[in-house]
PDB file of N, CA and C in Angstrom:
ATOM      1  N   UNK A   1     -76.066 -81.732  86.680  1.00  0.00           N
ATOM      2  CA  UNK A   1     -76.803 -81.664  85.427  1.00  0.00           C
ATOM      3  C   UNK A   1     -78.281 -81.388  85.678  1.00  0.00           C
ATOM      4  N   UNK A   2     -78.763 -81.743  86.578  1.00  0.00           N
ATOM      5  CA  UNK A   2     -80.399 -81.467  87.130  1.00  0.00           C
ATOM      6  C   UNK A   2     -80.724 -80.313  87.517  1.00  0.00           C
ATOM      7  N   UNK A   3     -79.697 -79.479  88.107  1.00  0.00           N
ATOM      8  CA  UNK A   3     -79.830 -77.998  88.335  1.00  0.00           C
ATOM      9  C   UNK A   3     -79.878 -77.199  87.213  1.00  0.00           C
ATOM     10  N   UNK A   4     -79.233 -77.946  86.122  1.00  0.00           N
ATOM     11  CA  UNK A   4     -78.906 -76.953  85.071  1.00  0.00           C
ATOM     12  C   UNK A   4     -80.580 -76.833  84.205  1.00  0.00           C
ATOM     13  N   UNK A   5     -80.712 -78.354  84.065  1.00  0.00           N
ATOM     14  CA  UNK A   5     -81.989 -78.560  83.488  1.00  0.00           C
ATOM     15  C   UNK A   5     -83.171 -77.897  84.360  1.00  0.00           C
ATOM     16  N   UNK A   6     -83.246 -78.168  85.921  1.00  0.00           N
ATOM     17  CA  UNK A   6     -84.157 -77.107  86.628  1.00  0.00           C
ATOM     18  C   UNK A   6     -84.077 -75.430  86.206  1.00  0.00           C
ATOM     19  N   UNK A   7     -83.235 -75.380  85.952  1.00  0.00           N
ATOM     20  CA  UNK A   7     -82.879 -73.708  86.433  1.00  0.00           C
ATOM     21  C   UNK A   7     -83.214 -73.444  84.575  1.00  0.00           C
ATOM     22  N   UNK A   8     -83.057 -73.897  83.375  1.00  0.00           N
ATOM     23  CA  UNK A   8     -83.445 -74.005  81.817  1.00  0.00           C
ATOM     24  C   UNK A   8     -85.038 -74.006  81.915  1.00  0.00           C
ATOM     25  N   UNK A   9     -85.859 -74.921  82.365  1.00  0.00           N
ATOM     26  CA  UNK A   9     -86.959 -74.969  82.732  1.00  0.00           C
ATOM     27  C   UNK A   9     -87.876 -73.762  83.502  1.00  0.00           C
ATOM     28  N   UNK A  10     -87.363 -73.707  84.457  1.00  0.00           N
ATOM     29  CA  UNK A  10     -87.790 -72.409  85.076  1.00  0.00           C
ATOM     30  C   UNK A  10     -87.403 -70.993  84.904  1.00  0.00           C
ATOM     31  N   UNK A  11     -86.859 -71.097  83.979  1.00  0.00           N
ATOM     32  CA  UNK A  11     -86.439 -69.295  83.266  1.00  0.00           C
ATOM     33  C   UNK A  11     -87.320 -69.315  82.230  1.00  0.00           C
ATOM     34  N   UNK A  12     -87.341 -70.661  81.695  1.00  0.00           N
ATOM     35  CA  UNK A  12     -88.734 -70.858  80.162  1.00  0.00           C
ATOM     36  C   UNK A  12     -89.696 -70.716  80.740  1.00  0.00           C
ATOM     37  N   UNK A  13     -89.999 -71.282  81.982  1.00  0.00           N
ATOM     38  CA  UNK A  13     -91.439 -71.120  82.092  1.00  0.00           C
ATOM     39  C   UNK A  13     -91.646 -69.291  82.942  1.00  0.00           C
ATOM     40  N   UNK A  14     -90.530 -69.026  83.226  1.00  0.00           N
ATOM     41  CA  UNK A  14     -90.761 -67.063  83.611  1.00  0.00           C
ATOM     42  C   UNK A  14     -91.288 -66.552  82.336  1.00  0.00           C
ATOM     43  N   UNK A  15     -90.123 -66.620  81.459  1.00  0.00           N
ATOM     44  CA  UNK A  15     -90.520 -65.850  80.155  1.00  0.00           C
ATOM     45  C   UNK A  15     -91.668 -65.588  79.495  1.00  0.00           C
ATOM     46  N   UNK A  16     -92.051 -67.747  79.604  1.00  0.00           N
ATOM     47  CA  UNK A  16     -93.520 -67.777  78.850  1.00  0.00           C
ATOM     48  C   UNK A  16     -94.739 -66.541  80.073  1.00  0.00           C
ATOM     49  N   UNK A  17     -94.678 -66.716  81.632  1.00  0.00           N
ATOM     50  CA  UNK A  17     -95.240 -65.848  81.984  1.00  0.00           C
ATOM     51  C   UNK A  17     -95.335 -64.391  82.200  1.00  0.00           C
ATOM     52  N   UNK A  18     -93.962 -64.509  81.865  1.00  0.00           N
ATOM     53  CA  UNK A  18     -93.724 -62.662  81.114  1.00  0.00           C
ATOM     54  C   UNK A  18     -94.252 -62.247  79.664  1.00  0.00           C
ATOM     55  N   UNK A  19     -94.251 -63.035  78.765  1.00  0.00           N
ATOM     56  CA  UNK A  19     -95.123 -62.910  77.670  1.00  0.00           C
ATOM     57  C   UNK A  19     -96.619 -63.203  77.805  1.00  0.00           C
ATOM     58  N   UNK A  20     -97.389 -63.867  78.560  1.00  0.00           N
ATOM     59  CA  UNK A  20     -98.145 -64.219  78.729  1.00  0.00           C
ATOM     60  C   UNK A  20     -98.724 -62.761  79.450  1.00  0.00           C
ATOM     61  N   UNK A  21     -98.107 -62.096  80.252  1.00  0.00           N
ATOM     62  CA  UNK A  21     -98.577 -60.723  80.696  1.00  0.00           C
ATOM     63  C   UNK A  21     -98.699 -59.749  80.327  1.00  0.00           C
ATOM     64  N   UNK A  22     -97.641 -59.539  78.709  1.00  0.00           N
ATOM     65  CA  UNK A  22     -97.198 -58.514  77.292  1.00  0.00           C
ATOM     66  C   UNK A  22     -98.712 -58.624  77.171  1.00  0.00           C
ATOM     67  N   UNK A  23     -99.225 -59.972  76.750  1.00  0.00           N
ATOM     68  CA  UNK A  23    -100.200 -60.157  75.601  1.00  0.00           C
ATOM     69  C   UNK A  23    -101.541 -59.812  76.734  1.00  0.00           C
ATOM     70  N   UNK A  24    -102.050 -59.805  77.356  1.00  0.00           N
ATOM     71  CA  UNK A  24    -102.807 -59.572  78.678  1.00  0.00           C
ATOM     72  C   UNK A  24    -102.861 -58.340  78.268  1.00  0.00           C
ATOM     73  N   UNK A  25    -101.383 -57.256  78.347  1.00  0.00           N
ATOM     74  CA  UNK A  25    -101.686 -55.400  78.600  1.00  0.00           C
ATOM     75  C   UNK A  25    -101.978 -55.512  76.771  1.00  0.00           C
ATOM     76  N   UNK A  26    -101.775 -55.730  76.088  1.00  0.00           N
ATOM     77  CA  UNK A  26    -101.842 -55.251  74.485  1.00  0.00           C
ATOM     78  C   UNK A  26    -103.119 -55.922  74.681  1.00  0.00           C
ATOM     79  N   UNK A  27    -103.886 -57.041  75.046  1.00  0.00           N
ATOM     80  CA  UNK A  27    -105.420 -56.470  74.692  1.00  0.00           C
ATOM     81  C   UNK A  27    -106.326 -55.730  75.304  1.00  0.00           C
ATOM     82  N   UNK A  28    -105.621 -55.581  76.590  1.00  0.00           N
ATOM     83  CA  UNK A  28    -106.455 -54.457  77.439  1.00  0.00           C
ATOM     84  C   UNK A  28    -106.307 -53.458  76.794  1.00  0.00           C
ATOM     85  N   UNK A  29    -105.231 -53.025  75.834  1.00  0.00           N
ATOM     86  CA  UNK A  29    -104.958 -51.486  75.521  1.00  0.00           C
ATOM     87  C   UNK A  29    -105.652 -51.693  74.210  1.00  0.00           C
ATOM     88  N   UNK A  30    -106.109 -52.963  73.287  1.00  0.00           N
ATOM     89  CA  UNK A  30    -106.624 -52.721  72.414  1.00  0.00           C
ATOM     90  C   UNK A  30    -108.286 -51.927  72.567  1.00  0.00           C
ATOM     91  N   UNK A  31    -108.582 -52.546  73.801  1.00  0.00           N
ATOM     92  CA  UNK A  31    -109.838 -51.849  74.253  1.00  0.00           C
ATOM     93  C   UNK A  31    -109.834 -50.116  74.094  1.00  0.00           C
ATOM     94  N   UNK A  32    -108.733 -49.488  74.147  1.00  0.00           N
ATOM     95  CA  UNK A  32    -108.925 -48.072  73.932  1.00  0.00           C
ATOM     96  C   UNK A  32    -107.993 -47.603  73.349  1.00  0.00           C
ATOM     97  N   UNK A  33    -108.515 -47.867  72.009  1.00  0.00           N
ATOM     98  CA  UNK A  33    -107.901 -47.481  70.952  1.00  0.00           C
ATOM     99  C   UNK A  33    -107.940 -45.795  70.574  1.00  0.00           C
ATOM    100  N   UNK A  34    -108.661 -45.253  71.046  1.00  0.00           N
ATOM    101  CA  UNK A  34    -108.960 -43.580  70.526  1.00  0.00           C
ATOM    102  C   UNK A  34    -108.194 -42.669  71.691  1.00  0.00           C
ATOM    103  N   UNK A  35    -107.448 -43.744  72.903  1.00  0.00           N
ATOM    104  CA  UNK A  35    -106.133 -42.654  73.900  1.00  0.00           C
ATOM    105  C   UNK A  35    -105.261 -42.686  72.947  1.00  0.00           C
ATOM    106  N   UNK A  36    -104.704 -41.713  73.471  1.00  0.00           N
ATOM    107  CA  UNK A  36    -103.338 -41.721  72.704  1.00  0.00           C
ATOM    108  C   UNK A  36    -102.173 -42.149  73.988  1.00  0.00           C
ATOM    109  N   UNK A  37    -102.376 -42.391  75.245  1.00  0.00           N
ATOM    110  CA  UNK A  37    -101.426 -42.956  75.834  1.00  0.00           C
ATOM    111  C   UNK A  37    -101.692 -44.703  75.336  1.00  0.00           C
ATOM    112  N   UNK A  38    -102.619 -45.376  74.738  1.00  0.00           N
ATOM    113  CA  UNK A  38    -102.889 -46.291  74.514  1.00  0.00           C
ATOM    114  C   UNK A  38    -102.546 -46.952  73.073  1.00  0.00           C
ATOM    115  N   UNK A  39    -102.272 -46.052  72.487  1.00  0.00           N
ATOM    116  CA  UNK A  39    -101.771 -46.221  70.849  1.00  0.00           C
ATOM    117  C   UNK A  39    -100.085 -46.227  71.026  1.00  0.00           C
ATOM    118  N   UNK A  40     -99.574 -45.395  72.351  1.00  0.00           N
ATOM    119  CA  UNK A  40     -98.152 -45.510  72.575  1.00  0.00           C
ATOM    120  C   UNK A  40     -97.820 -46.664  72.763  1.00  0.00           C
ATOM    121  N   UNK A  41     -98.267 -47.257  73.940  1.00  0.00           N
ATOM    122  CA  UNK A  41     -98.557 -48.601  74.692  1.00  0.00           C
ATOM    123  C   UNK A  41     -98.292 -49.605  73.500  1.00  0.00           C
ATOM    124  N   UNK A  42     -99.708 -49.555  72.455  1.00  0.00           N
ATOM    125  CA  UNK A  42    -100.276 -50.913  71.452  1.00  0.00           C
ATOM    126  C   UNK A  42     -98.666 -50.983  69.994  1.00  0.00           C
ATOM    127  N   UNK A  43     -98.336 -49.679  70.210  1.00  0.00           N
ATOM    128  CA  UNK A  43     -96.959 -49.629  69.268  1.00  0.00           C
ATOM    129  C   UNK A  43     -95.737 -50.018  69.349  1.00  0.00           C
ATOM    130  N   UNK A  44     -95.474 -50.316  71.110  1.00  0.00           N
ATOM    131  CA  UNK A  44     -94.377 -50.961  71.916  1.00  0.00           C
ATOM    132  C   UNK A  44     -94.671 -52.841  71.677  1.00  0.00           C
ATOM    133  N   UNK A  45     -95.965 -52.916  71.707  1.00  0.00           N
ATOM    134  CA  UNK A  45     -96.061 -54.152  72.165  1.00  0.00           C
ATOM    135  C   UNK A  45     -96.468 -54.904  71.024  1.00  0.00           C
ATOM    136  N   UNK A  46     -97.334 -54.199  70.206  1.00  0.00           N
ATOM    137  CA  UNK A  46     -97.419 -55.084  68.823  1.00  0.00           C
ATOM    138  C   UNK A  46     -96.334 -55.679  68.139  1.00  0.00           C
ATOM    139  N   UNK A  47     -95.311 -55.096  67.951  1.00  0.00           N
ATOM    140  CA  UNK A  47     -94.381 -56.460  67.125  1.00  0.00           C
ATOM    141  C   UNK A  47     -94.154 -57.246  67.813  1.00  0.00           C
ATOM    142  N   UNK A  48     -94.180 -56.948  69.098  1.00  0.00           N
ATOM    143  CA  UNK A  48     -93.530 -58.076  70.242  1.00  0.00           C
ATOM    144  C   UNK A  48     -95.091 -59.325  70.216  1.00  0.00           C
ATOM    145  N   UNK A  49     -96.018 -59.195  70.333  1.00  0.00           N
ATOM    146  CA  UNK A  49     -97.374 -60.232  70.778  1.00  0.00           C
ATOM    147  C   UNK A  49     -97.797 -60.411  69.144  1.00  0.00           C
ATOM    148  N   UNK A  50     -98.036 -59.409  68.747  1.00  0.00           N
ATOM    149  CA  UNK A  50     -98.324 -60.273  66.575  1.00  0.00           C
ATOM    150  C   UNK A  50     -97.883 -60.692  66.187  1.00  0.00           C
ATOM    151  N   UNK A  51     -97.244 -61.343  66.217  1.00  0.00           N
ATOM    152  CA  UNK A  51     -96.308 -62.711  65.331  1.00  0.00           C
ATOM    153  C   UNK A  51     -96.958 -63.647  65.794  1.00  0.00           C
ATOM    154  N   UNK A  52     -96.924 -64.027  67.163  1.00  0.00           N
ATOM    155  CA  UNK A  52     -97.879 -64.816  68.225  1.00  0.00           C
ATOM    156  C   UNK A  52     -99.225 -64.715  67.987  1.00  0.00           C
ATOM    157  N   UNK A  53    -100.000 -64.052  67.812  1.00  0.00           N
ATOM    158  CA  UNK A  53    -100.931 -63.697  68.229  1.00  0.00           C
ATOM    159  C   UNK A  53    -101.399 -63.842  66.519  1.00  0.00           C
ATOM    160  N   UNK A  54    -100.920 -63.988  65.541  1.00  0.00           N
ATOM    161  CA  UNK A  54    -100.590 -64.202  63.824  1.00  0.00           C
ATOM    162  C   UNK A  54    -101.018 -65.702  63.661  1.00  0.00           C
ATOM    163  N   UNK A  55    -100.382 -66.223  64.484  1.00  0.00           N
ATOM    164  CA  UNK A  55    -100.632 -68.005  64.308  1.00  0.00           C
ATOM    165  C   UNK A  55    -101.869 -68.196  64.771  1.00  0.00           C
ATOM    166  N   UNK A  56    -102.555 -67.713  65.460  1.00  0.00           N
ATOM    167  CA  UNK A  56    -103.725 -68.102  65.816  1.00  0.00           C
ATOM    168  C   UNK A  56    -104.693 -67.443  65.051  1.00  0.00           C
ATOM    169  N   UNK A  57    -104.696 -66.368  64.812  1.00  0.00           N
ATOM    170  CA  UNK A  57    -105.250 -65.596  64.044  1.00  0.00           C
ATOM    171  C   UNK A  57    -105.407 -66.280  62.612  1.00  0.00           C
ATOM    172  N   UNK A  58    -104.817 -67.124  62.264  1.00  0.00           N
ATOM    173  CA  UNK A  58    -104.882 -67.753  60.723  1.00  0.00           C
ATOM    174  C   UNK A  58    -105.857 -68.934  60.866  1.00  0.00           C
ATOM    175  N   UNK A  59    -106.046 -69.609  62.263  1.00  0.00           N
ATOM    176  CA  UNK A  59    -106.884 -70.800  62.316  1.00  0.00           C
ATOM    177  C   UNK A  59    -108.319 -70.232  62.833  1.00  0.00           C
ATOM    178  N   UNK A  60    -108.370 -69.187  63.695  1.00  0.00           N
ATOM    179  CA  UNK A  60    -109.444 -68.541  64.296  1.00  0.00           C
ATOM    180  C   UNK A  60    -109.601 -66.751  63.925  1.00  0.00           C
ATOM    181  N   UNK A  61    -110.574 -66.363  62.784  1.00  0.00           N
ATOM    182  CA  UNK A  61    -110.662 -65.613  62.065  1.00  0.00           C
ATOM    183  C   UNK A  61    -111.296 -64.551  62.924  1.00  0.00           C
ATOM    184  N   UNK A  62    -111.247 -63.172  62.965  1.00  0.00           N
ATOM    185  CA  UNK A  62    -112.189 -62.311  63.726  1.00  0.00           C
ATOM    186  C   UNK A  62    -113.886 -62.582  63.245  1.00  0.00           C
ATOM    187  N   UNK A  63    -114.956 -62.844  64.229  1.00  0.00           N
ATOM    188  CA  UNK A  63    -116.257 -63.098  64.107  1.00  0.00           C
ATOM    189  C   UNK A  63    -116.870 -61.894  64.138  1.00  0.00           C
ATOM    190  N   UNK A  64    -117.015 -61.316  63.684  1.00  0.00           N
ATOM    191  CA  UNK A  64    -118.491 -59.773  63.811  1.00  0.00           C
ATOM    192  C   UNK A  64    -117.187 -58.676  64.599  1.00  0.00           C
ATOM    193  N   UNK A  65    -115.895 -58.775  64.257  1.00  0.00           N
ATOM    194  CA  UNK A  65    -114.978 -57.538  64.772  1.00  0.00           C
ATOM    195  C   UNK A  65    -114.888 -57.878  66.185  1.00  0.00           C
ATOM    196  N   UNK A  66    -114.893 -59.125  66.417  1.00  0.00           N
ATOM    197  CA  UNK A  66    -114.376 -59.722  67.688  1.00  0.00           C
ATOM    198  C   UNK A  66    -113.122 -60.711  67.548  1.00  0.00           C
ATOM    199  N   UNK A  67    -112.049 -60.522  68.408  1.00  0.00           N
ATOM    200  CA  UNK A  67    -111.167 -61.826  68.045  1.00  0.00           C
ATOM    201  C   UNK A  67    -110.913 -62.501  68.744  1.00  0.00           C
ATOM    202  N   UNK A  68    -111.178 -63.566  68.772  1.00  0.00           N
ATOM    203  CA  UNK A  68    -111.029 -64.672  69.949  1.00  0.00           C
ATOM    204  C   UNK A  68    -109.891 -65.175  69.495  1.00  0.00           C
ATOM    205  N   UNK A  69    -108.974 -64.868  68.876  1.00  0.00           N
ATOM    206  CA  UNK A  69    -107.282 -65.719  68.744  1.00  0.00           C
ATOM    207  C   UNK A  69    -106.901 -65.995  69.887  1.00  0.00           C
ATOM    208  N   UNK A  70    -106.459 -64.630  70.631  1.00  0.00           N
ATOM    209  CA  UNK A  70    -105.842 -64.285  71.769  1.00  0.00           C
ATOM    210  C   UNK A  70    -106.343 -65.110  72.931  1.00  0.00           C
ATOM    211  N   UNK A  71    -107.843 -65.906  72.608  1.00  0.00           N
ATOM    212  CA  UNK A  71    -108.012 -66.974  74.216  1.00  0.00           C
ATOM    213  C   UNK A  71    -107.166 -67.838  73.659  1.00  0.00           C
ATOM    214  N   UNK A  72    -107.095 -69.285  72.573  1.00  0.00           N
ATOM    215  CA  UNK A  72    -106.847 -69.829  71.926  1.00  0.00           C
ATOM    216  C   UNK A  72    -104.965 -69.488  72.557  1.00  0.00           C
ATOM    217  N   UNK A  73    -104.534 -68.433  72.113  1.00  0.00           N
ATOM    218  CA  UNK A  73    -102.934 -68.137  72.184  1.00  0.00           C
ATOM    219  C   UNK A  73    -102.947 -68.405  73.619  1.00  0.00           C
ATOM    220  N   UNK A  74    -103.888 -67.808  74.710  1.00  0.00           N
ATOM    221  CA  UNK A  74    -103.306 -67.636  76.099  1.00  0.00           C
ATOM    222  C   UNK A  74    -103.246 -68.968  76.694  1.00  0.00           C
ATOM    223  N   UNK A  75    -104.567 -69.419  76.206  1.00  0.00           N
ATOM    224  CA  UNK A  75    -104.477 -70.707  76.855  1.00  0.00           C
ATOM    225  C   UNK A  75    -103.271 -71.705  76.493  1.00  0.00           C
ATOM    226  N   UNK A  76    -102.828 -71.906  75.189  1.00  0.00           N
ATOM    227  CA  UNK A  76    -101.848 -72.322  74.592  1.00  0.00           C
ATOM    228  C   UNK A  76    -100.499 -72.579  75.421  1.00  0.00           C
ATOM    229  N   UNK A  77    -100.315 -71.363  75.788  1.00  0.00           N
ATOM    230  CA  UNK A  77     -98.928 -70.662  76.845  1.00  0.00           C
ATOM    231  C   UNK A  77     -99.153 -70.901  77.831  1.00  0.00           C
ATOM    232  N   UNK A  78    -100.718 -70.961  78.311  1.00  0.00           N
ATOM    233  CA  UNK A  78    -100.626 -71.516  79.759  1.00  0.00           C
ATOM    234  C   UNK A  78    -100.324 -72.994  80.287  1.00  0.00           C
ATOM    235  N   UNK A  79    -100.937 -73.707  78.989  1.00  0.00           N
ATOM    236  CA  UNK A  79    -100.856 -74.979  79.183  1.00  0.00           C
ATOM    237  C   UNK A  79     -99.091 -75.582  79.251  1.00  0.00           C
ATOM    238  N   UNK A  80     -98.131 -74.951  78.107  1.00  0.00           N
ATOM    239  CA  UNK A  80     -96.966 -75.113  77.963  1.00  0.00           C
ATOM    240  C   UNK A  80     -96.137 -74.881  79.083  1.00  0.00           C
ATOM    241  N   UNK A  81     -96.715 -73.515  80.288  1.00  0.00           N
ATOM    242  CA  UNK A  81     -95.792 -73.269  81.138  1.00  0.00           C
ATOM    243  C   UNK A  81     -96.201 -74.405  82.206  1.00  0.00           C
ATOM    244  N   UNK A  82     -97.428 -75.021  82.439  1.00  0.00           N
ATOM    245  CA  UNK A  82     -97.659 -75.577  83.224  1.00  0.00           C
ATOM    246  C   UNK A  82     -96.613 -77.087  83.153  1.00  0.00           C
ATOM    247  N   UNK A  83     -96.952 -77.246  82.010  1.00  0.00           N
ATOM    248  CA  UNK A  83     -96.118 -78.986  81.548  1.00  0.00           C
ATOM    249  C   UNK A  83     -94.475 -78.369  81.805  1.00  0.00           C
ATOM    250  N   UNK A  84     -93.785 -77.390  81.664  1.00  0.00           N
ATOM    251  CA  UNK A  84     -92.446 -76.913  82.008  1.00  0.00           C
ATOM    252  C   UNK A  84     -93.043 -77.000  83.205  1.00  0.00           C
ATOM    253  N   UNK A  85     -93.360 -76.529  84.589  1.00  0.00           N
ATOM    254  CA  UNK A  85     -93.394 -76.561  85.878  1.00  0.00           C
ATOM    255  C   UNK A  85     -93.576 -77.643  86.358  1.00  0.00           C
ATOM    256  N   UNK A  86     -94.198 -78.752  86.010  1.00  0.00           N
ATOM    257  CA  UNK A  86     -94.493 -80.053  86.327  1.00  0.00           C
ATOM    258  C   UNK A  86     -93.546 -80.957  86.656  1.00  0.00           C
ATOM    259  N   UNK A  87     -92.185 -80.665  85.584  1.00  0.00           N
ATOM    260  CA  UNK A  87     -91.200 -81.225  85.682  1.00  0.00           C
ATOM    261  C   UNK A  87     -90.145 -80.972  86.628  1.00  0.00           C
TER     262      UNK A  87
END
């Protein structure tokens, strides 16, 4: 039963760092918005990271066309995968 729960744990905490790396390239690519290999990119990955990236966005508003959601979200995920690895 401990393997099962190890091995549940550590696929959650991959995922969360596989999403955690989605959301990493979608704001690097938000930075260049006027490529068009970069609008391909932001069209793959937006439904996948905005929903996420939605919840934070409702408590932490864009300031002067800056958005700080996305620290708020990363850190969030980081903290969660860490408390999954701990165990």
């Amino acid at each position: 039963m401990n393997t099962a729960t190890d091995l549940l744990t550590s696929s959650l905490a991959n995922f969360l760092n596989i999403y955690l790396l989605l959301i990493f390239v979608r704001i690097l690519l938000s930075w260049f918005q006027t490529a068009g290999w970069a609008q391909q990119g932001m069209s793959y990955l937006s439904p996948i990271t905005d929903p996420y990236l939605n919840i934070f966005r409702s408590f932490i508003p864009p300031l002067g066309g800056i958005d700080l959601s996305p620290i708020l979200a990363i850190f969030s995920l980081q903290i969660i995968s860490s408390l999954l690895t701990s165990f």
